[in-house]
PDB file of N, CA and C in Angstrom:
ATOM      1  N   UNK A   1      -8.558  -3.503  -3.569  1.00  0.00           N
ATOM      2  CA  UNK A   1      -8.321  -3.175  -2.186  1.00  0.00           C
ATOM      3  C   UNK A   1      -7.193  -4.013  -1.605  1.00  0.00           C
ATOM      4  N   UNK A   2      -7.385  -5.106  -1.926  1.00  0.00           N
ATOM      5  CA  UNK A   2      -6.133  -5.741  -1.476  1.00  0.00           C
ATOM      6  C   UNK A   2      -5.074  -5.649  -2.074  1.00  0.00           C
ATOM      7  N   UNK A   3      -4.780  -5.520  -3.268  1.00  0.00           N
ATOM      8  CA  UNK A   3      -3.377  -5.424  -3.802  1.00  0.00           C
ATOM      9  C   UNK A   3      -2.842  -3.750  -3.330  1.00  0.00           C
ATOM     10  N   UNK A   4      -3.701  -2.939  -2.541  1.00  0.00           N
ATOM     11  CA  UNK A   4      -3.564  -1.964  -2.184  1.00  0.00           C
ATOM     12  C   UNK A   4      -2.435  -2.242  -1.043  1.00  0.00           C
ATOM     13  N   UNK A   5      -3.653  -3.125  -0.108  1.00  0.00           N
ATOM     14  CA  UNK A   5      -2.939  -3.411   0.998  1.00  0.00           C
ATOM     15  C   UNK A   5      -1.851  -3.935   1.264  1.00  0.00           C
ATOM     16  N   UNK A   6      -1.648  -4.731   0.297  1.00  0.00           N
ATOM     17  CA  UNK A   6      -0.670  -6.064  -0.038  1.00  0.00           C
ATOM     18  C   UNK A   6       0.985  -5.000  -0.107  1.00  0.00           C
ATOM     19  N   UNK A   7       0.562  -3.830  -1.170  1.00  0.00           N
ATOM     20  CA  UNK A   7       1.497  -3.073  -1.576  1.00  0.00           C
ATOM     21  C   UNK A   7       2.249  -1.964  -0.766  1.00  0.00           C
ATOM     22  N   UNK A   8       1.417  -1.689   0.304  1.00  0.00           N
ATOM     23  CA  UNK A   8       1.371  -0.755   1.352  1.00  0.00           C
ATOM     24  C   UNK A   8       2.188  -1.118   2.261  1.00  0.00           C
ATOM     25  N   UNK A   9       2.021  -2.669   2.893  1.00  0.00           N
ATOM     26  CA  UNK A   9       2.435  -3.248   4.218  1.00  0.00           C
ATOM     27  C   UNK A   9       3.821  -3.846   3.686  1.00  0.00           C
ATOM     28  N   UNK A  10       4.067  -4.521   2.687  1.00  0.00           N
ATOM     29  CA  UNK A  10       5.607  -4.504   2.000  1.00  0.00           C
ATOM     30  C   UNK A  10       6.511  -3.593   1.802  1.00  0.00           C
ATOM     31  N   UNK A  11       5.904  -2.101   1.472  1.00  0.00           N
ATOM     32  CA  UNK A  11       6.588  -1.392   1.468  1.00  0.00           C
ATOM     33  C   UNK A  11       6.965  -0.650   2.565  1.00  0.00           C
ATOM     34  N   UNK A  12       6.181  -0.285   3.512  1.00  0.00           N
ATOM     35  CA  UNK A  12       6.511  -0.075   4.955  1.00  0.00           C
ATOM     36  C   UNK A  12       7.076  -1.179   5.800  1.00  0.00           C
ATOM     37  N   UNK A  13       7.178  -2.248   5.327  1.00  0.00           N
ATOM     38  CA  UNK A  13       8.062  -3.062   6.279  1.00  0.00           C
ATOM     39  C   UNK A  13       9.526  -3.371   5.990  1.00  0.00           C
ATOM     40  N   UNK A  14       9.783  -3.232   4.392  1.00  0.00           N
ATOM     41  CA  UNK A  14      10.841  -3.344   4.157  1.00  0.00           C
ATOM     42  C   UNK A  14      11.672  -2.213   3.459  1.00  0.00           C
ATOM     43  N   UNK A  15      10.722  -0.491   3.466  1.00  0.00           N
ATOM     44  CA  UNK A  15      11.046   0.183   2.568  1.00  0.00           C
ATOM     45  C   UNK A  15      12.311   0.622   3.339  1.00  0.00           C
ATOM     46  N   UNK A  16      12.674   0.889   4.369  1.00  0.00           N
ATOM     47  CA  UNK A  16      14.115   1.049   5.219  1.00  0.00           C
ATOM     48  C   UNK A  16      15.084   0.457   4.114  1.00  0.00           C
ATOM     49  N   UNK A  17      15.255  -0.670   4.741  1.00  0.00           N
ATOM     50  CA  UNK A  17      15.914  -1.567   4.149  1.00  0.00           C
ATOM     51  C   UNK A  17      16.574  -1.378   2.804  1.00  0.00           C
ATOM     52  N   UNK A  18      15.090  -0.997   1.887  1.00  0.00           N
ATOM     53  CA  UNK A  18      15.591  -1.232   0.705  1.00  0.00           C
ATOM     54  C   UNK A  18      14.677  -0.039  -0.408  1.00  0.00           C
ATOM     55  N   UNK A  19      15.441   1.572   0.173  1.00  0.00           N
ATOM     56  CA  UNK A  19      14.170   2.290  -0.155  1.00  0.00           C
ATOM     57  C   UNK A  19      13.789   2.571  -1.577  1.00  0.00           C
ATOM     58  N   UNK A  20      14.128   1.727  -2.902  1.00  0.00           N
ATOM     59  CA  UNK A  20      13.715   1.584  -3.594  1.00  0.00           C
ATOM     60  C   UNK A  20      11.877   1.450  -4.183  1.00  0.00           C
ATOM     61  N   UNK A  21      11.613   0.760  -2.701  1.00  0.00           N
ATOM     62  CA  UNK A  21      10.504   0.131  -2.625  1.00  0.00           C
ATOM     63  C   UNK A  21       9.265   1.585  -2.900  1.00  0.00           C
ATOM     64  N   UNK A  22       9.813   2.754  -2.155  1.00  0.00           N
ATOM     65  CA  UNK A  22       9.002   3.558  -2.094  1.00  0.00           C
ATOM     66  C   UNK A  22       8.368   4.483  -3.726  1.00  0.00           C
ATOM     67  N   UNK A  23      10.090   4.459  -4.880  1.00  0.00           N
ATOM     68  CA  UNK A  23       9.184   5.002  -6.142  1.00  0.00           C
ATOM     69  C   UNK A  23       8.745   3.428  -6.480  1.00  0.00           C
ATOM     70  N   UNK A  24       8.913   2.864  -6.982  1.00  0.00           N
ATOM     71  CA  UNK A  24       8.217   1.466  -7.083  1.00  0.00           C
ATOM     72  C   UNK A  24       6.557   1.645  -6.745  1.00  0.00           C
ATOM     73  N   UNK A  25       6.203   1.639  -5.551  1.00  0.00           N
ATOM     74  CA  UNK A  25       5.110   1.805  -4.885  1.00  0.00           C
ATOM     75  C   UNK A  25       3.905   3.050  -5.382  1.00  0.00           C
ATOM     76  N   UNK A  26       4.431   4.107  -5.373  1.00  0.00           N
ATOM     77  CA  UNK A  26       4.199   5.261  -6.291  1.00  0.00           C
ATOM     78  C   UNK A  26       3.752   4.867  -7.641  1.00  0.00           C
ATOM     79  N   UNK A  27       4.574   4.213  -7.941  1.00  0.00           N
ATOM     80  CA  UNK A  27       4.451   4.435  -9.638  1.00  0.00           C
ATOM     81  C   UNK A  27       3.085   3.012  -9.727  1.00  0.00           C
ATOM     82  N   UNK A  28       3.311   2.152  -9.095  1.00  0.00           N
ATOM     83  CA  UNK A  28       2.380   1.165  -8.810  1.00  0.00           C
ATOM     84  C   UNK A  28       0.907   1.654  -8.379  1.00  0.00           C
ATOM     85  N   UNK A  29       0.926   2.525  -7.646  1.00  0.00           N
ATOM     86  CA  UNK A  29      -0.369   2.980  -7.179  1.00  0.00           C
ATOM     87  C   UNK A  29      -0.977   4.133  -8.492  1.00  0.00           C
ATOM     88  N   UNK A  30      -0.045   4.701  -8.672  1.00  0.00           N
ATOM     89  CA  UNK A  30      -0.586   5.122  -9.899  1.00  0.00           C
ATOM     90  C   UNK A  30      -1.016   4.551 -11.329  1.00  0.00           C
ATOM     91  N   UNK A  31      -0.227   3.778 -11.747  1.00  0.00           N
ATOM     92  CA  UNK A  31      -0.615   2.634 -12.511  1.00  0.00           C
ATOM     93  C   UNK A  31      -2.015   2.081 -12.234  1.00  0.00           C
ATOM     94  N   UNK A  32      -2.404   1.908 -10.915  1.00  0.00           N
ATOM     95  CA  UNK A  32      -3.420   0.558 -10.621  1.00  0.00           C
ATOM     96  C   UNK A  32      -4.864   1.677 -10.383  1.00  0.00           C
ATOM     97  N   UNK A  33      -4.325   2.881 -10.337  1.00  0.00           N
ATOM     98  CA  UNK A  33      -5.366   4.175 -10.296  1.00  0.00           C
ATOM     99  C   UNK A  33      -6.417   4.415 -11.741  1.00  0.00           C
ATOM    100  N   UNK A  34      -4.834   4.449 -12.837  1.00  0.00           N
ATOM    101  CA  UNK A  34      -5.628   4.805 -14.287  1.00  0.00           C
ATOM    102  C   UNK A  34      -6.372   3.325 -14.826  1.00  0.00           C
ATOM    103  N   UNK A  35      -5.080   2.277 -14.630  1.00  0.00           N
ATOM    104  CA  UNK A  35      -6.391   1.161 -14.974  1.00  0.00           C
ATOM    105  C   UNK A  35      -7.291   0.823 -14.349  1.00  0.00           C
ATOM    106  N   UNK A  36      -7.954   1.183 -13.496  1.00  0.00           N
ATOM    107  CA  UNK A  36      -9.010   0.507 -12.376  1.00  0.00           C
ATOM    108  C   UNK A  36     -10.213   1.946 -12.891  1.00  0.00           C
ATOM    109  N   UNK A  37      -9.341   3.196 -13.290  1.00  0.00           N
ATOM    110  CA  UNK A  37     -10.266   4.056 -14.211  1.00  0.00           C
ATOM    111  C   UNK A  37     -11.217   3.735 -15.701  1.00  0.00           C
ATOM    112  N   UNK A  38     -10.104   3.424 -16.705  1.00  0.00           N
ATOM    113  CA  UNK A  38     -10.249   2.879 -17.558  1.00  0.00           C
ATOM    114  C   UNK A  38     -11.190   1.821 -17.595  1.00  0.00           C
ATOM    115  N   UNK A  39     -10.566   0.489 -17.086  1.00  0.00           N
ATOM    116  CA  UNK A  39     -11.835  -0.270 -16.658  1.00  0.00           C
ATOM    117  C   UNK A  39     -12.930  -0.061 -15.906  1.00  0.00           C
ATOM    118  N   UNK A  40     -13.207   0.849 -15.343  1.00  0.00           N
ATOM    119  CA  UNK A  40     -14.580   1.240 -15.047  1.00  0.00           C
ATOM    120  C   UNK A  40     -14.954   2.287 -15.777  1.00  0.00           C
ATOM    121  N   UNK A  41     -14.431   2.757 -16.584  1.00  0.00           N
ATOM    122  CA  UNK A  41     -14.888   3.964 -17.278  1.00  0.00           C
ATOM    123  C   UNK A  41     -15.340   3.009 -18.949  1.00  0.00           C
ATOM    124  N   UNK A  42     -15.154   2.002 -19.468  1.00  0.00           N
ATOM    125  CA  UNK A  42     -15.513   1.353 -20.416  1.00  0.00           C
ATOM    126  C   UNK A  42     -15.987   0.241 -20.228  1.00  0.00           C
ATOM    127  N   UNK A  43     -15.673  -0.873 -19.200  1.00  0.00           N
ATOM    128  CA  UNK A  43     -16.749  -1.988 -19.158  1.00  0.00           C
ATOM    129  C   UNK A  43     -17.822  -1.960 -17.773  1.00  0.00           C
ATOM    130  N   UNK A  44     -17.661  -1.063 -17.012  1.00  0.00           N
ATOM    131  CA  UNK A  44     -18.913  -0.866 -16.081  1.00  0.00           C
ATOM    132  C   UNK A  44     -19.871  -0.120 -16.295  1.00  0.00           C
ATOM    133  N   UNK A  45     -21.647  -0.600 -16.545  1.00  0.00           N
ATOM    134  CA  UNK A  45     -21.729   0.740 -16.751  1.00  0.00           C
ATOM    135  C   UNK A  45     -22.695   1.552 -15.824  1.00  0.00           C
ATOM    136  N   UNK A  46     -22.891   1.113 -14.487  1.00  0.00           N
ATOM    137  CA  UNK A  46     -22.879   2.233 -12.944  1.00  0.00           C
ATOM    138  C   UNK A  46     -22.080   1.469 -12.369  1.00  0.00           C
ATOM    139  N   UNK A  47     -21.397   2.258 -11.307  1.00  0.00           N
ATOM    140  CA  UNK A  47     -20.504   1.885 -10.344  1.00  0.00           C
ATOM    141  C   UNK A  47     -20.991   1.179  -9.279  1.00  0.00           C
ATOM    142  N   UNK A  48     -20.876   0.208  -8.448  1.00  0.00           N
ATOM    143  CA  UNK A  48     -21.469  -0.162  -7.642  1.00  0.00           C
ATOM    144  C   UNK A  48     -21.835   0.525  -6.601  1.00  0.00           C
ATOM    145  N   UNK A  49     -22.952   0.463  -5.764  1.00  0.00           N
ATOM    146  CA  UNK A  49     -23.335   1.394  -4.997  1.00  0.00           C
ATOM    147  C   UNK A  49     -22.641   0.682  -3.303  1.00  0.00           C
ATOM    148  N   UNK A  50     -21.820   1.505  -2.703  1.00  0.00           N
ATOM    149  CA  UNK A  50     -21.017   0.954  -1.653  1.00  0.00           C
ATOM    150  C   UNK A  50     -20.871   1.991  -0.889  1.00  0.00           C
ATOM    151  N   UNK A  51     -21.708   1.168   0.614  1.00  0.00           N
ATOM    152  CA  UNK A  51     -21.416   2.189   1.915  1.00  0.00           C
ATOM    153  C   UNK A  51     -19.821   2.253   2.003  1.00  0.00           C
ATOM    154  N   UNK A  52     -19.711   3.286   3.172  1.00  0.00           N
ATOM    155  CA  UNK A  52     -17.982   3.969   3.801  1.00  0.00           C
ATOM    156  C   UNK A  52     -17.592   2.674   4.587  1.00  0.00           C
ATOM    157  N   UNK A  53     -18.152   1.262   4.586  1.00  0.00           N
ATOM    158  CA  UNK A  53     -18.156   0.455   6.098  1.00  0.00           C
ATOM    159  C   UNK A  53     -16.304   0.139   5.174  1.00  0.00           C
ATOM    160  N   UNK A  54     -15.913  -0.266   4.016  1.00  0.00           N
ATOM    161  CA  UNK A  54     -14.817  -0.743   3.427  1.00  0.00           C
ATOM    162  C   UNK A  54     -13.795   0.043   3.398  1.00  0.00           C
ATOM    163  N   UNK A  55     -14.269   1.093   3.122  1.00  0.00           N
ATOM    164  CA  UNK A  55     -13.499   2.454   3.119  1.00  0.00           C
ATOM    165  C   UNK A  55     -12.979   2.461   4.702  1.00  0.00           C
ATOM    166  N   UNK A  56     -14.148   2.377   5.715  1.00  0.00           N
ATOM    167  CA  UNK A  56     -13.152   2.560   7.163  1.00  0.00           C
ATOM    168  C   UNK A  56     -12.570   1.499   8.067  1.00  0.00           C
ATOM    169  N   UNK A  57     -12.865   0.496   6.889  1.00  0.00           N
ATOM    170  CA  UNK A  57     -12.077  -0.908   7.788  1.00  0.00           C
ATOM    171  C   UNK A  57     -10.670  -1.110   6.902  1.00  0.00           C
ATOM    172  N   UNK A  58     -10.640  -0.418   5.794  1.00  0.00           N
ATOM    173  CA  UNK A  58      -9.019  -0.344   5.265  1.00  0.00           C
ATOM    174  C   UNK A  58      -8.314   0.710   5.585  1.00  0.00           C
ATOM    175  N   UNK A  59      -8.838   1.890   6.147  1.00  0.00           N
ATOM    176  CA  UNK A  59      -8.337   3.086   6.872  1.00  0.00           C
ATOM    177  C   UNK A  59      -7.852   2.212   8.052  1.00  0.00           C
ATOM    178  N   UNK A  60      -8.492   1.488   8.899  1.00  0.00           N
ATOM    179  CA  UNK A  60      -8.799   0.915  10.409  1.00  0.00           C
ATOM    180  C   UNK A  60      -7.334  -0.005  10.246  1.00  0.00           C
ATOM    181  N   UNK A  61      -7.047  -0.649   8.880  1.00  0.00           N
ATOM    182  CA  UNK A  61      -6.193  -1.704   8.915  1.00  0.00           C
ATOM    183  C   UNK A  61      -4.695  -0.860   8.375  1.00  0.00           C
ATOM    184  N   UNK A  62      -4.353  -0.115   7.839  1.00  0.00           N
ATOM    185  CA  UNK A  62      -3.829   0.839   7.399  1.00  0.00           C
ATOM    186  C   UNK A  62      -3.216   2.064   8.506  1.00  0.00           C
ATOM    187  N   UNK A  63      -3.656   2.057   9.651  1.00  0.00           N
ATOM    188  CA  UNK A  63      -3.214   2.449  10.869  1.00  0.00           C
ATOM    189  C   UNK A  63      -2.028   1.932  11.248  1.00  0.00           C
ATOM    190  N   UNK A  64      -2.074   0.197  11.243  1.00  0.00           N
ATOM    191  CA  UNK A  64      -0.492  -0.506  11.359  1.00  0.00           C
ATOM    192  C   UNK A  64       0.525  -0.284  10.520  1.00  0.00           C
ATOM    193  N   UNK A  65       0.416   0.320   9.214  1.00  0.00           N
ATOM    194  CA  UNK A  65       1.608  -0.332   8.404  1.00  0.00           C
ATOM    195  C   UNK A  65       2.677   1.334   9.368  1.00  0.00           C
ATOM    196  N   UNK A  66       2.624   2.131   9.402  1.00  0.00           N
ATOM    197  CA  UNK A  66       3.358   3.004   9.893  1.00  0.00           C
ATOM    198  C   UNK A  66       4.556   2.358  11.229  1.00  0.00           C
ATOM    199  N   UNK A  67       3.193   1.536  12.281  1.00  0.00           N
ATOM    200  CA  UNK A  67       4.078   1.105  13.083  1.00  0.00           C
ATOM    201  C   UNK A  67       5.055  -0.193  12.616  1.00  0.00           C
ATOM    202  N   UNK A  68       4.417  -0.715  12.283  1.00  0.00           N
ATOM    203  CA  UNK A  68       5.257  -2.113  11.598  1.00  0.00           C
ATOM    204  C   UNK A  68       6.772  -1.311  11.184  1.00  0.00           C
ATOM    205  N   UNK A  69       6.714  -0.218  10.123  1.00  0.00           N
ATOM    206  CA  UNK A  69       7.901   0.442   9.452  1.00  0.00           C
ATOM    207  C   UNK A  69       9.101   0.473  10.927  1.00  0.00           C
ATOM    208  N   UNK A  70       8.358   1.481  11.845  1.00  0.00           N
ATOM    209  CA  UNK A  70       9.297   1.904  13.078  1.00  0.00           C
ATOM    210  C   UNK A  70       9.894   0.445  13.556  1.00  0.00           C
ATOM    211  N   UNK A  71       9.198  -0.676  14.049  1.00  0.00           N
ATOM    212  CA  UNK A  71       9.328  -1.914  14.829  1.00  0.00           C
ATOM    213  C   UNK A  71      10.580  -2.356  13.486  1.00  0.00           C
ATOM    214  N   UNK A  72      10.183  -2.825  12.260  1.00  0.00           N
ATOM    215  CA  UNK A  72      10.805  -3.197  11.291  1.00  0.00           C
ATOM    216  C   UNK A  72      12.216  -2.176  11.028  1.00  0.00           C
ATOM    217  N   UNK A  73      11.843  -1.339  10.935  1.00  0.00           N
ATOM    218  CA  UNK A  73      13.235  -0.058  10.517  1.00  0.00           C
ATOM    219  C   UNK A  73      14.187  -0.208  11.776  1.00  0.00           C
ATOM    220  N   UNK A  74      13.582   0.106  12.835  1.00  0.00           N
ATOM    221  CA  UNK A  74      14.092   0.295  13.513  1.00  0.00           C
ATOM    222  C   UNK A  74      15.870  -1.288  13.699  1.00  0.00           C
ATOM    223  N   UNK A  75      14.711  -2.163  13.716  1.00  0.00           N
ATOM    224  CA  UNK A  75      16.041  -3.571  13.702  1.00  0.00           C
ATOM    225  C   UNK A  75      16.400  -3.339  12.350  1.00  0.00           C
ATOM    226  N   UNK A  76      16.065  -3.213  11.470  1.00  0.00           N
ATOM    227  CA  UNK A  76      16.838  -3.078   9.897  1.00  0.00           C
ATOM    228  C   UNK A  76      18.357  -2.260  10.290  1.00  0.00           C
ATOM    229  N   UNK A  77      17.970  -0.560  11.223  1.00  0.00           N
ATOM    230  CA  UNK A  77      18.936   0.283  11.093  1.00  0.00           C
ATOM    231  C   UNK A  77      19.721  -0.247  12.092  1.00  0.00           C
ATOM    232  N   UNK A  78      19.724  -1.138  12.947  1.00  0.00           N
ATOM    233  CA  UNK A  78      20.282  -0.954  14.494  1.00  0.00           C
ATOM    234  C   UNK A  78      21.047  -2.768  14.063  1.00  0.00           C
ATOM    235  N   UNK A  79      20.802  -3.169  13.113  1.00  0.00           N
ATOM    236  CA  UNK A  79      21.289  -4.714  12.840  1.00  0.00           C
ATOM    237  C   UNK A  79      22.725  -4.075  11.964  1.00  0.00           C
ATOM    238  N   UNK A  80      24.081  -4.624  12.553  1.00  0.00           N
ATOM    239  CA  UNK A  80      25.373  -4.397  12.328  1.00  0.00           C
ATOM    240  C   UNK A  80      25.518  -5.233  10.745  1.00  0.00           C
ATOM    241  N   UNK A  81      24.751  -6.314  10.440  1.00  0.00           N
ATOM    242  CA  UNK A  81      25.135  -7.354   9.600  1.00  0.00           C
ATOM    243  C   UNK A  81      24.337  -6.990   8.384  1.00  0.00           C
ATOM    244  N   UNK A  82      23.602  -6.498   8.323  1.00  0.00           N
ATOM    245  CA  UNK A  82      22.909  -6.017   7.377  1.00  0.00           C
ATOM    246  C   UNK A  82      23.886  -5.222   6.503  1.00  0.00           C
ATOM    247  N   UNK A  83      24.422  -3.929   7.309  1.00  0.00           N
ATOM    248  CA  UNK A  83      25.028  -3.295   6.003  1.00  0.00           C
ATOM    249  C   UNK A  83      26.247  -3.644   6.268  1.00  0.00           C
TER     250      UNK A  83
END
């Protein structure tokens, strides 16, 4: 969950900037999809049983990274020295 988050809020803050960040991110989330499969598909053997409360407090936190992008992009595109 966190390297979710970790990966999410970097890339919306600096993906303007430097939009590399976005296949990067992609290919990362997919990556961290099949192994997090794999490893639960061979060394777990039930999944843990877990209410929605995690599920809607990383939805809840995941609301910001959009604005951060605009606040962040926005001075990225409008800064003369940058490019």
């Amino acid at each position: 969950m966190s390297g979710i988050l970790n990966i999410v809020f970097m890339t919306m803050m600096y993906g303007v900037g430097m939009p590399i960040l976005f296949p990067i991110a992609a290919f990362n989330f997919m990556n961290q999809y099949i192994a997090e499969r794999i490893i639960v598909s061979y060394n777990v053997p039930l999944p843990p049983a877990l209410d929605d409360k995690l599920t809607k407090n990383m939805i809840a936190l995941l609301y910001y990274a959009p604005l951060l992008m605009l606040f962040n992009g926005y001075w990225m595109l409008s800064n003369p020295e940058i490019f």
